[in-house]
PDB file of N, CA and C in Angstrom:
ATOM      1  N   UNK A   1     134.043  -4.110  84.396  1.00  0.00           N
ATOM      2  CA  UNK A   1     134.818  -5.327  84.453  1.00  0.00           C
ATOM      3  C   UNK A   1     133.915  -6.524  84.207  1.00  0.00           C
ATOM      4  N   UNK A   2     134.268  -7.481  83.388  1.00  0.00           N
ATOM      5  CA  UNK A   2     133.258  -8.746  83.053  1.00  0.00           C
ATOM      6  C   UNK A   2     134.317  -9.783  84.057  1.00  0.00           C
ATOM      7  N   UNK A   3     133.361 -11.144  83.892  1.00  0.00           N
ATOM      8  CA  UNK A   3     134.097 -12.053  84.669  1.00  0.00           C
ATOM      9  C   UNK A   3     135.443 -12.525  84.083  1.00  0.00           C
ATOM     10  N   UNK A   4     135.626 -12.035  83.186  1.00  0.00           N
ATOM     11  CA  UNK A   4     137.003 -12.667  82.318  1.00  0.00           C
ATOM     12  C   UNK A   4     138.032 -12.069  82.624  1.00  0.00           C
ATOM     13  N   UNK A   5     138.100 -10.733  83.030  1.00  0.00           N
ATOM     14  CA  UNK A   5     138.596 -10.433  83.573  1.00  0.00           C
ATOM     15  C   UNK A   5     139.578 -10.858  85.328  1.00  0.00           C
ATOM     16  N   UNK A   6     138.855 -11.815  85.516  1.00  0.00           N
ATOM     17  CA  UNK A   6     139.417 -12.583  86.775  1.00  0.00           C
ATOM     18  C   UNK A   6     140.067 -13.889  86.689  1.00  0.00           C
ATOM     19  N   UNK A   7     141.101 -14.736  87.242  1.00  0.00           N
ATOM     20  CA  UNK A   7     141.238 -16.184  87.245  1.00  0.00           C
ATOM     21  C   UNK A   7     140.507 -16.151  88.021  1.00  0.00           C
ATOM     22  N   UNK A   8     139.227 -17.087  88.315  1.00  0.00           N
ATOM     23  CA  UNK A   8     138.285 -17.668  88.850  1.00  0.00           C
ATOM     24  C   UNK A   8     138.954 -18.755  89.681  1.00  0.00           C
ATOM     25  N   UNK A   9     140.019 -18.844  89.346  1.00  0.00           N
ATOM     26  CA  UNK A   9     140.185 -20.243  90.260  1.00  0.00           C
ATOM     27  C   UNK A   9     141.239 -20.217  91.327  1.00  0.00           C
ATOM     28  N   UNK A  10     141.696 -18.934  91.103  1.00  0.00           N
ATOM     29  CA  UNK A  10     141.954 -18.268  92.498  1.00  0.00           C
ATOM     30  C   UNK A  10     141.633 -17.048  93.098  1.00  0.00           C
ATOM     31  N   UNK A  11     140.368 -17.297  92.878  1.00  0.00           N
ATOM     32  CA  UNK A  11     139.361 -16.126  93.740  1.00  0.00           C
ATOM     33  C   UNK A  11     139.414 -16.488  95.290  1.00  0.00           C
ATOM     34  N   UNK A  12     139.353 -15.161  95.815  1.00  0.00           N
ATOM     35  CA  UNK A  12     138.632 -15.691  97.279  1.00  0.00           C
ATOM     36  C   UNK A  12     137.439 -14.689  97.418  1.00  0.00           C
ATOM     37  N   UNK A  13     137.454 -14.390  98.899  1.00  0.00           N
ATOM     38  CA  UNK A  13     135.859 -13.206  99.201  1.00  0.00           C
ATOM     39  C   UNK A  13     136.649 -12.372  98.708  1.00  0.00           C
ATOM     40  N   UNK A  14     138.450 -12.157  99.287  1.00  0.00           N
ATOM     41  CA  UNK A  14     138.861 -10.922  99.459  1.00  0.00           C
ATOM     42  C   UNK A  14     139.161 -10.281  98.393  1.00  0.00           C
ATOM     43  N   UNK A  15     139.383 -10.615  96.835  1.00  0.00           N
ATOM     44  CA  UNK A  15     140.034 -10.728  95.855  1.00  0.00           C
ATOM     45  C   UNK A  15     139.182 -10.411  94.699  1.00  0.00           C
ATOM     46  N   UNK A  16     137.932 -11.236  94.826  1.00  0.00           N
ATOM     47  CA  UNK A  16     137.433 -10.913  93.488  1.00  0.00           C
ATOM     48  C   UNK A  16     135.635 -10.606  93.969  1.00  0.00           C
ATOM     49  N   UNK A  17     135.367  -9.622  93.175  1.00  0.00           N
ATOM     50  CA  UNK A  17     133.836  -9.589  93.687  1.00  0.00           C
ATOM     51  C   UNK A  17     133.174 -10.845  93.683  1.00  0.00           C
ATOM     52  N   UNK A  18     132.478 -10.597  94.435  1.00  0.00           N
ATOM     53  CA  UNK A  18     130.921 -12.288  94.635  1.00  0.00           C
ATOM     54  C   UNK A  18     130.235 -12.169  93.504  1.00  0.00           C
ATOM     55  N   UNK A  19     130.185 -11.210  92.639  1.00  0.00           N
ATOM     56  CA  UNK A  19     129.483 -11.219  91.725  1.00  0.00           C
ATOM     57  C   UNK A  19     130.171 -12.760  90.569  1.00  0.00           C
ATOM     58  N   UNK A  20     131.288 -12.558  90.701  1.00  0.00           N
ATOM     59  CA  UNK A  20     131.881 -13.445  89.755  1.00  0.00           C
ATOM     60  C   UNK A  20     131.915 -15.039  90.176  1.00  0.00           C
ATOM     61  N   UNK A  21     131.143 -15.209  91.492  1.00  0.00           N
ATOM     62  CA  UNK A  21     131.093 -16.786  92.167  1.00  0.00           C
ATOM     63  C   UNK A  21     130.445 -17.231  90.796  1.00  0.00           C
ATOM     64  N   UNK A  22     130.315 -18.934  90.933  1.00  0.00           N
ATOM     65  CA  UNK A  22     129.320 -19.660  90.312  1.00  0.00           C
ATOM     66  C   UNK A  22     128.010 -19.087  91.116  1.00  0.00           C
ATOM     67  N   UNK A  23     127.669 -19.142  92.408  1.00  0.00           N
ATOM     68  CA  UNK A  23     126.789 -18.973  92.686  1.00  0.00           C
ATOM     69  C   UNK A  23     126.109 -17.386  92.774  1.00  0.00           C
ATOM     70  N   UNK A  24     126.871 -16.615  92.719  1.00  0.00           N
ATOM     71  CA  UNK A  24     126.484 -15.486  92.450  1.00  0.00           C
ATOM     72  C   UNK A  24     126.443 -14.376  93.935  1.00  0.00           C
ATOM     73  N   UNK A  25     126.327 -15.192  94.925  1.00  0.00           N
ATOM     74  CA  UNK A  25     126.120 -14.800  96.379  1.00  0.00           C
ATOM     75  C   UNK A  25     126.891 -15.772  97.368  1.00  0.00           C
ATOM     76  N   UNK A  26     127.277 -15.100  98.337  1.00  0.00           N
ATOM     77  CA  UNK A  26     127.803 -16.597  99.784  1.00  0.00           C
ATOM     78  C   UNK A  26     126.446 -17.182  99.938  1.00  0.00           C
ATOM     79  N   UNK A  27     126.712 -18.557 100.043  1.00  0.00           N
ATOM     80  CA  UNK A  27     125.311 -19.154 100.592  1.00  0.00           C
ATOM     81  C   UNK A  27     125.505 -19.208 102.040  1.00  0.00           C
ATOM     82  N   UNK A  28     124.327 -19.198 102.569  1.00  0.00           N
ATOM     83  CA  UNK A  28     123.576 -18.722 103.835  1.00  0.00           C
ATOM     84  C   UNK A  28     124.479 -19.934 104.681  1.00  0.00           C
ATOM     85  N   UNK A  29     125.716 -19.939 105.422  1.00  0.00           N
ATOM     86  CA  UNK A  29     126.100 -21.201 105.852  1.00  0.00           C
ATOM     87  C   UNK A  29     124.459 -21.495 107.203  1.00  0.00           C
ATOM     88  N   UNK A  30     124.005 -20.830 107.900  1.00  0.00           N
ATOM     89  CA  UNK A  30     122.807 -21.516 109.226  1.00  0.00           C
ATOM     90  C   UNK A  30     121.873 -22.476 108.414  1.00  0.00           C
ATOM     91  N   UNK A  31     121.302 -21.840 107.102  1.00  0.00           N
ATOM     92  CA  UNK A  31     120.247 -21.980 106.590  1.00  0.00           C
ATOM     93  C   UNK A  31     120.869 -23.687 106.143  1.00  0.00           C
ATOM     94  N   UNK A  32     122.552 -23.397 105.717  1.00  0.00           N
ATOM     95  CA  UNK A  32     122.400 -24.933 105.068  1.00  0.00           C
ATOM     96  C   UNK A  32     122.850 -26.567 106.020  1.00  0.00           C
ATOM     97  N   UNK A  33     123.445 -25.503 107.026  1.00  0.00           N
ATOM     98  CA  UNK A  33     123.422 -26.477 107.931  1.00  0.00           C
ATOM     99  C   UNK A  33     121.990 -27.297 108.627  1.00  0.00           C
ATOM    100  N   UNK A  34     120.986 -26.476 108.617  1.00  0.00           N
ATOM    101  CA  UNK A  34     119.442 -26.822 108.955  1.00  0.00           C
ATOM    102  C   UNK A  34     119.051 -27.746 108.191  1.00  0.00           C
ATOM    103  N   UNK A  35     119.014 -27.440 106.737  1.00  0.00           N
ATOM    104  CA  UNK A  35     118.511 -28.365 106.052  1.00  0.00           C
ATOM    105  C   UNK A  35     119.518 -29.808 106.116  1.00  0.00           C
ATOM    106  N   UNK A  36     121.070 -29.497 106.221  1.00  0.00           N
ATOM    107  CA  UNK A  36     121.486 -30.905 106.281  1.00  0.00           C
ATOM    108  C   UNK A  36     121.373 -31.382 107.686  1.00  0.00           C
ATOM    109  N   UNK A  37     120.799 -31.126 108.872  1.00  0.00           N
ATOM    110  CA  UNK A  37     120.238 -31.517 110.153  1.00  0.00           C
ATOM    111  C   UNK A  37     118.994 -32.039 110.031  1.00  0.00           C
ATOM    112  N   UNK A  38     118.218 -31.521 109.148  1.00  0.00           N
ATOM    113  CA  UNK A  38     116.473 -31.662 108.526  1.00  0.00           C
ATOM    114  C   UNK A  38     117.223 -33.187 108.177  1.00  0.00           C
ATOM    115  N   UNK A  39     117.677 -33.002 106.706  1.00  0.00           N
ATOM    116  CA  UNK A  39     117.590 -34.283 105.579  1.00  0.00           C
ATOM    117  C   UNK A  39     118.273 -35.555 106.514  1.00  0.00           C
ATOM    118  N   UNK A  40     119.282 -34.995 107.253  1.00  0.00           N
ATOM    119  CA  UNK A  40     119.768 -36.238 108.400  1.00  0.00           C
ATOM    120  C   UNK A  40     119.421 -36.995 109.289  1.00  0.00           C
ATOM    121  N   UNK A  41     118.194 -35.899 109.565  1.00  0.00           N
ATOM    122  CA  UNK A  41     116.866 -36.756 110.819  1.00  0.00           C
ATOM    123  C   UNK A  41     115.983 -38.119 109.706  1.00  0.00           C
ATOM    124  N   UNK A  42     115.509 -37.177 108.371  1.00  0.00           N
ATOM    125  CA  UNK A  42     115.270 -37.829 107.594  1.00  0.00           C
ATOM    126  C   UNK A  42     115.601 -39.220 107.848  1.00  0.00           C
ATOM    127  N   UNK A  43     116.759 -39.427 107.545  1.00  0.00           N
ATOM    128  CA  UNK A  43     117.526 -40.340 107.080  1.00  0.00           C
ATOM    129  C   UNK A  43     117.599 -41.556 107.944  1.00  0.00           C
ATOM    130  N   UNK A  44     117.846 -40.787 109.098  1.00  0.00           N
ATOM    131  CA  UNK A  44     118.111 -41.835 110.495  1.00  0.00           C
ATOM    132  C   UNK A  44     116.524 -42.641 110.726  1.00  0.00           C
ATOM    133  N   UNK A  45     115.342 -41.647 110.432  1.00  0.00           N
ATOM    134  CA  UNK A  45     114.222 -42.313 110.758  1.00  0.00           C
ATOM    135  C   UNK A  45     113.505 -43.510 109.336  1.00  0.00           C
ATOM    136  N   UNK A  46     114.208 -43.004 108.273  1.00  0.00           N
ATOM    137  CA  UNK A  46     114.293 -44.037 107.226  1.00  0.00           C
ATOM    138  C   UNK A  46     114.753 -45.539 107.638  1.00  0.00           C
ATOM    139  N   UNK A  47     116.059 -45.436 108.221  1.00  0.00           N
ATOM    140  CA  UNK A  47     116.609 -46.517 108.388  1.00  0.00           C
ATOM    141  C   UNK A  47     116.041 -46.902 109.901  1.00  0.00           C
ATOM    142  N   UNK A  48     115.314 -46.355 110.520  1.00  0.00           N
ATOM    143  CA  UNK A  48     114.333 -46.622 111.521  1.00  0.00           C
ATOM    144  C   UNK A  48     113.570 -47.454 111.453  1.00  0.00           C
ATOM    145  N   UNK A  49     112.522 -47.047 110.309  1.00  0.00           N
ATOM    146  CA  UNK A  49     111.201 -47.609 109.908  1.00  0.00           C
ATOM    147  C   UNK A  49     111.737 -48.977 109.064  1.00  0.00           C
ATOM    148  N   UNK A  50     112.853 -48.808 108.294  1.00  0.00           N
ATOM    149  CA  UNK A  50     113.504 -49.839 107.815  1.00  0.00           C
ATOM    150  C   UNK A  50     113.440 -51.306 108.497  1.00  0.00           C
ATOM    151  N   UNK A  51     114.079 -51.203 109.756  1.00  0.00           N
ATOM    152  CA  UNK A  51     114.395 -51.805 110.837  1.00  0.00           C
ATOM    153  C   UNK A  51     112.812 -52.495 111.383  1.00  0.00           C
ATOM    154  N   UNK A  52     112.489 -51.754 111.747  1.00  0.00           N
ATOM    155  CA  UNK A  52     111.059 -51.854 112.713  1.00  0.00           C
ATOM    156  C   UNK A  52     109.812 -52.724 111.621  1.00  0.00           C
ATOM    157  N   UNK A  53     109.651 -52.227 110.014  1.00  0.00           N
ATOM    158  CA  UNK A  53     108.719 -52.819 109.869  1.00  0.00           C
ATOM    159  C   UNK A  53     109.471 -52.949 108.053  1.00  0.00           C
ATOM    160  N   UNK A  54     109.954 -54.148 108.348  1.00  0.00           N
ATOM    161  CA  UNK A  54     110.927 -54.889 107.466  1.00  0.00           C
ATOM    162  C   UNK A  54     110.098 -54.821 105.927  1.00  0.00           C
ATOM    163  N   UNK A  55     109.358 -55.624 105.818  1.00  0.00           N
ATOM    164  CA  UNK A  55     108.745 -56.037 104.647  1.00  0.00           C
ATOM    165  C   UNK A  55     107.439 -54.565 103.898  1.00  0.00           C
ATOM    166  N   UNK A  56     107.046 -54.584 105.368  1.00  0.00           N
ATOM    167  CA  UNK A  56     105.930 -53.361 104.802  1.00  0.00           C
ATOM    168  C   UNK A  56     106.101 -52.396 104.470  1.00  0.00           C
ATOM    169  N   UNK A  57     107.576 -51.419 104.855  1.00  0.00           N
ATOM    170  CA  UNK A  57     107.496 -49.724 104.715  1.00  0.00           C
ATOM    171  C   UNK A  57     109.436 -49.992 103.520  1.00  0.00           C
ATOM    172  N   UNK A  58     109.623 -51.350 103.529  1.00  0.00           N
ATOM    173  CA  UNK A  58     111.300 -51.314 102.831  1.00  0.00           C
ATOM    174  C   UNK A  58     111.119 -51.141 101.449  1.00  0.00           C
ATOM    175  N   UNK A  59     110.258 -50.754 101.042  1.00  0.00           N
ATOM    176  CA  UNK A  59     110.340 -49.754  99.516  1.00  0.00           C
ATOM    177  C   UNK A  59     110.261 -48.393  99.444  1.00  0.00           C
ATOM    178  N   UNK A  60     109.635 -48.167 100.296  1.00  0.00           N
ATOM    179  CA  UNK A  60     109.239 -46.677 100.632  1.00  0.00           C
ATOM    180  C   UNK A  60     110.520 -46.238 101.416  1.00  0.00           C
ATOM    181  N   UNK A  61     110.906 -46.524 102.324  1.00  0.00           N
ATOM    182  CA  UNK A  61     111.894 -45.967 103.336  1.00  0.00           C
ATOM    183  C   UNK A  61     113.202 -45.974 102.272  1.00  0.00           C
ATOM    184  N   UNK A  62     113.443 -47.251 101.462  1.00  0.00           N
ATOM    185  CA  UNK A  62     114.677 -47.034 100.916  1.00  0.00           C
ATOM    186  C   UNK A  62     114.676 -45.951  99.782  1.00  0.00           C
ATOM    187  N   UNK A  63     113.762 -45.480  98.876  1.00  0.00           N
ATOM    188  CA  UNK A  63     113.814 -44.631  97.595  1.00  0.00           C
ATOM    189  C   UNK A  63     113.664 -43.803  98.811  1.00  0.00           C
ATOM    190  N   UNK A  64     112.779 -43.288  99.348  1.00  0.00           N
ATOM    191  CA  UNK A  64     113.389 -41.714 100.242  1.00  0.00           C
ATOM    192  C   UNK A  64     114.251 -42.033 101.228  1.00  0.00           C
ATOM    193  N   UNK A  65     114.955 -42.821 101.622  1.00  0.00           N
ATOM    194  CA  UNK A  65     116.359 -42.264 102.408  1.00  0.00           C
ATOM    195  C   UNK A  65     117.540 -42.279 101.112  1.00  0.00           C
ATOM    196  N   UNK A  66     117.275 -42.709  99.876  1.00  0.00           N
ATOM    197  CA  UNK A  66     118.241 -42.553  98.877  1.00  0.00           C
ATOM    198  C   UNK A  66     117.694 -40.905  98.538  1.00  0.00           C
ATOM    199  N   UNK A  67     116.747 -40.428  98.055  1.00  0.00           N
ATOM    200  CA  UNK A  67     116.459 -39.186  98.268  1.00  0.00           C
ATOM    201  C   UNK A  67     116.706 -38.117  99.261  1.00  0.00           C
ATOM    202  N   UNK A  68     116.786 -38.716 100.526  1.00  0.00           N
ATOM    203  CA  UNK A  68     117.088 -37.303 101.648  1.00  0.00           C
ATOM    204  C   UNK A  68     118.749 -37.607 101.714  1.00  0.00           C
ATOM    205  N   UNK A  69     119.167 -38.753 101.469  1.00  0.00           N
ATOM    206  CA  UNK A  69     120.780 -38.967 101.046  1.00  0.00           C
ATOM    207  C   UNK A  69     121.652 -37.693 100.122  1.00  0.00           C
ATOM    208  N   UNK A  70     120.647 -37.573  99.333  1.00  0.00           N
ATOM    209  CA  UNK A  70     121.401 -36.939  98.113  1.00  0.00           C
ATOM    210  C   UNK A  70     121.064 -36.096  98.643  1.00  0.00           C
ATOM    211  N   UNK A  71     119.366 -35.130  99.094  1.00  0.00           N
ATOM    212  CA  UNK A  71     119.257 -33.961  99.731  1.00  0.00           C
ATOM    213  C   UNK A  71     120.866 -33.516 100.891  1.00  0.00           C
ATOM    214  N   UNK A  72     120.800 -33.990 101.543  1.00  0.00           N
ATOM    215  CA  UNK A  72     121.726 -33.855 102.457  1.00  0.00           C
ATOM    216  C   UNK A  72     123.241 -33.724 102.452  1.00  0.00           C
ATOM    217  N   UNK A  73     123.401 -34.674 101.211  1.00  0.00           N
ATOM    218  CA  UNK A  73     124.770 -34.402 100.321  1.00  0.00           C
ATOM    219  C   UNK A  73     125.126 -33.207  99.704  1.00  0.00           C
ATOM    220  N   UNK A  74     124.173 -32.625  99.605  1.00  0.00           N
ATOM    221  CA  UNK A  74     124.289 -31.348  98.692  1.00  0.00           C
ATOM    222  C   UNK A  74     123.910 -30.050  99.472  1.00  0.00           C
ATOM    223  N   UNK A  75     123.187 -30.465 100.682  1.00  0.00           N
ATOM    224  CA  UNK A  75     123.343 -29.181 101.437  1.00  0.00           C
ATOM    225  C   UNK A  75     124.776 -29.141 102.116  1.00  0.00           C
ATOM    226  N   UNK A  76     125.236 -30.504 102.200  1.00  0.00           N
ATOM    227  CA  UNK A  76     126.948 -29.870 102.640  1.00  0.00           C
ATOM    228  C   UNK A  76     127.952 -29.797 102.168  1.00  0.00           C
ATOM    229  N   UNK A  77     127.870 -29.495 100.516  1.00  0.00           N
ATOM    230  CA  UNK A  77     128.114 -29.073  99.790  1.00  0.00           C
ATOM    231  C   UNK A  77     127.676 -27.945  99.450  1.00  0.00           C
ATOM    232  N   UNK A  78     127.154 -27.751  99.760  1.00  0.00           N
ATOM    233  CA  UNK A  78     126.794 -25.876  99.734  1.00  0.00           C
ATOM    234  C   UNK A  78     127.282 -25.075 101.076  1.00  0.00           C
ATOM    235  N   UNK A  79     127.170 -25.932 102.584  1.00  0.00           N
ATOM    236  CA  UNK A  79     128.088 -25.225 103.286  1.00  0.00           C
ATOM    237  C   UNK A  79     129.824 -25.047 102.804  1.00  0.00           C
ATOM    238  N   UNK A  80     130.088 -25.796 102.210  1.00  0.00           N
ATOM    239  CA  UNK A  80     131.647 -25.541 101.652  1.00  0.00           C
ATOM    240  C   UNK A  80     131.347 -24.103 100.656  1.00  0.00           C
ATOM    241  N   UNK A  81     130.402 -23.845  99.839  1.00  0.00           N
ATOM    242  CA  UNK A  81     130.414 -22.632  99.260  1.00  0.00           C
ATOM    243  C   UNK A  81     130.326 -21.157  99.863  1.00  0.00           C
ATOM    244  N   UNK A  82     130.460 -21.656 101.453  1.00  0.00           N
ATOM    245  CA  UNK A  82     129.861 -20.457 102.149  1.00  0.00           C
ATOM    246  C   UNK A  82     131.923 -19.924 101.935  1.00  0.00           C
ATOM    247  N   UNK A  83     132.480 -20.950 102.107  1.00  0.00           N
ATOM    248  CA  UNK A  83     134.026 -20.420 102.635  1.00  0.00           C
ATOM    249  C   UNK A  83     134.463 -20.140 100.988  1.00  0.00           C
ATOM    250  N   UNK A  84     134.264 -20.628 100.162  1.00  0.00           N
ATOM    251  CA  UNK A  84     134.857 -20.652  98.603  1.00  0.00           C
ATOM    252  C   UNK A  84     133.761 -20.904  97.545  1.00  0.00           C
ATOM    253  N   UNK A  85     132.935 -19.585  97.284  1.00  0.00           N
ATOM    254  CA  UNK A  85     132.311 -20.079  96.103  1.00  0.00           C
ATOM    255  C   UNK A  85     132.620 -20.267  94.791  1.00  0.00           C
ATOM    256  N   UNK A  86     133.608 -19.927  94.860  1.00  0.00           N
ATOM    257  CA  UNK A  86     134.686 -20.233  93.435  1.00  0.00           C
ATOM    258  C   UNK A  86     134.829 -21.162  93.004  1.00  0.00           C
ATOM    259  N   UNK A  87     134.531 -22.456  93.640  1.00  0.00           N
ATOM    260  CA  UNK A  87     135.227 -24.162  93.795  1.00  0.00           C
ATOM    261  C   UNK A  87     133.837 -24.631  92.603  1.00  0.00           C
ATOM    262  N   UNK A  88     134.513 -24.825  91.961  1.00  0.00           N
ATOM    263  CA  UNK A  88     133.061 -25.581  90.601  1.00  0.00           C
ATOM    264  C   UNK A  88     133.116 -27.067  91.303  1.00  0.00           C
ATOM    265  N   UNK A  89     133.896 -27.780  91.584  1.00  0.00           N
ATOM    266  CA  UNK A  89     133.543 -29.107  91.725  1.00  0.00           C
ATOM    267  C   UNK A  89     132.520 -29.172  92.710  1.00  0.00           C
ATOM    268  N   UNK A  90     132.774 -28.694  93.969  1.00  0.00           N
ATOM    269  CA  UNK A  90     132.029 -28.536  94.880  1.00  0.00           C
ATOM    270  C   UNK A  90     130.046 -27.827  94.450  1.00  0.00           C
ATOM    271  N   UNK A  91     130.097 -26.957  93.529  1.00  0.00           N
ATOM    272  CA  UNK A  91     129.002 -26.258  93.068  1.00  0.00           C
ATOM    273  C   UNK A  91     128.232 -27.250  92.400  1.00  0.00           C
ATOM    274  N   UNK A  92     129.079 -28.165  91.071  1.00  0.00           N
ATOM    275  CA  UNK A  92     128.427 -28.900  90.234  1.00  0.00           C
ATOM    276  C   UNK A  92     127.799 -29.993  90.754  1.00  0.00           C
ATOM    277  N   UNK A  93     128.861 -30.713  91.900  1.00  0.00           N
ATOM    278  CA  UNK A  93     128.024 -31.584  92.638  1.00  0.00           C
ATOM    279  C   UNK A  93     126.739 -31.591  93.448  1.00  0.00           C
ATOM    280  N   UNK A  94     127.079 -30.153  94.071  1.00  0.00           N
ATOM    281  CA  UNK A  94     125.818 -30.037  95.050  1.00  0.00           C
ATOM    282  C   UNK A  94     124.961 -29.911  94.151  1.00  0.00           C
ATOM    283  N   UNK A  95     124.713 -28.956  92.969  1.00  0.00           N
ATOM    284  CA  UNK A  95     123.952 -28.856  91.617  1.00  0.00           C
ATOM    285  C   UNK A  95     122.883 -29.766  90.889  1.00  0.00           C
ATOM    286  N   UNK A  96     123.642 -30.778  90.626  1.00  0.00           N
ATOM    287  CA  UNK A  96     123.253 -32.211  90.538  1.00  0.00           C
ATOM    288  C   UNK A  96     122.952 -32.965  91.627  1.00  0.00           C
ATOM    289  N   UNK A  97     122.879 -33.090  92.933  1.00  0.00           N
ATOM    290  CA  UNK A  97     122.330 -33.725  93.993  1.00  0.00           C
ATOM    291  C   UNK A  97     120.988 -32.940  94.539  1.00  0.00           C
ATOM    292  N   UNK A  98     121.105 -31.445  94.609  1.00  0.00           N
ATOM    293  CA  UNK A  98     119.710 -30.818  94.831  1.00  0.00           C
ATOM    294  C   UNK A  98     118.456 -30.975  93.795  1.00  0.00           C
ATOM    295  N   UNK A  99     119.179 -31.538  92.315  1.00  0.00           N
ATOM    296  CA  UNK A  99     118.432 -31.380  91.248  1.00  0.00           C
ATOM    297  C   UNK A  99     117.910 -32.751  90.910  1.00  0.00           C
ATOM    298  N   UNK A 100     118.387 -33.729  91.425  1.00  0.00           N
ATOM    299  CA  UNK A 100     118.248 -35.211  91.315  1.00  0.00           C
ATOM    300  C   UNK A 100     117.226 -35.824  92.122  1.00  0.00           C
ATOM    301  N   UNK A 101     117.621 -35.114  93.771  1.00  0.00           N
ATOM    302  CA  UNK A 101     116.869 -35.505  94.753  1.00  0.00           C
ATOM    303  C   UNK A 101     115.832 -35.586  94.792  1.00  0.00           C
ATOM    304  N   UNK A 102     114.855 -34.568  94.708  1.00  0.00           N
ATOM    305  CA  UNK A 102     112.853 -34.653  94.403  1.00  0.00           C
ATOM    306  C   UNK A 102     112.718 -35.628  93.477  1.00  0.00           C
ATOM    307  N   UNK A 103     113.201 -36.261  92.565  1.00  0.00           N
ATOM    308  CA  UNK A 103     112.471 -37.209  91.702  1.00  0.00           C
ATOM    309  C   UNK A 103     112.587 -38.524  92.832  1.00  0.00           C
ATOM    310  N   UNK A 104     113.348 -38.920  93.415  1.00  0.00           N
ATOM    311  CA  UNK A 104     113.458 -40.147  94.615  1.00  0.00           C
ATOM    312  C   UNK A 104     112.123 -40.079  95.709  1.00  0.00           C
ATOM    313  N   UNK A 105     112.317 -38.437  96.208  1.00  0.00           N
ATOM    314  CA  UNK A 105     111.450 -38.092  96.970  1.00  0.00           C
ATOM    315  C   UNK A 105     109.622 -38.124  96.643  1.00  0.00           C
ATOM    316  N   UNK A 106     109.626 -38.108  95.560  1.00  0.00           N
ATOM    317  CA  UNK A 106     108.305 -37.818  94.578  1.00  0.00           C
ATOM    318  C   UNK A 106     107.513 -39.544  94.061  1.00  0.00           C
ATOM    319  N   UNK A 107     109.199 -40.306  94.216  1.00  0.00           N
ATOM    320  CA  UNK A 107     108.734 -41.689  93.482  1.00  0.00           C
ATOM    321  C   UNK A 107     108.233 -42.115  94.936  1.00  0.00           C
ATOM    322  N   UNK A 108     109.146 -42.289  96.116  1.00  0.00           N
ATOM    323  CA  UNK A 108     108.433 -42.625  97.453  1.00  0.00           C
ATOM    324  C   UNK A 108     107.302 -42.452  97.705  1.00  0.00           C
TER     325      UNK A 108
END
């Protein structure tokens, strides 16, 4: 059976093999909740340092909390793939936010 064989867009777990997800596998829902708990601490201590030392760290804090932003956007978007990996909107976005993010993180 190839994937053409399936409407993809009403797949579930129960229905169509995982082989035929976009992603190929359920993603790990613990693993992605961690990282969007990780990128969220991030974030909060961005807008921390923001606060606290205005002029000196507000270039740096803002390109990486726009970086752990998008990190974080896209790990919970990948917990939605744990229930439906079938959902492309959901895939393409997180896709493009995991793939975007390190260049923010890298310019900081």
């Amino acid at each position: 059976m190839s994937s053409t064989d399936f409407d993809l867009s009403s797949c579930t777990l129960d229905t169509c093999p995982i082989e035929t997800s976009y992603y190929g596998y359920v993603p790990n829902l613990g693993i992605n909740i961690f990282f969007a708990a990780v990128y969220g601490l991030i974030i909060l201590t961005c807008v921390l340092l923001a606060i606290l030392y205005r002029r000196s760290w507000l270039a740096y804090t803002t390109v990486l909390a726009v970086g752990a932003s998008l990190e974080f956007s896209g790990y919970v978007l990948r917990t939605f793939g744990n229930q439906n990996p079938w959902g492309l909107t959901d895939f393409t976005i997180q896709l493009v936010f995991l793939t975007i993010a390190p260049v923010f993180m890298s310019a900081s």
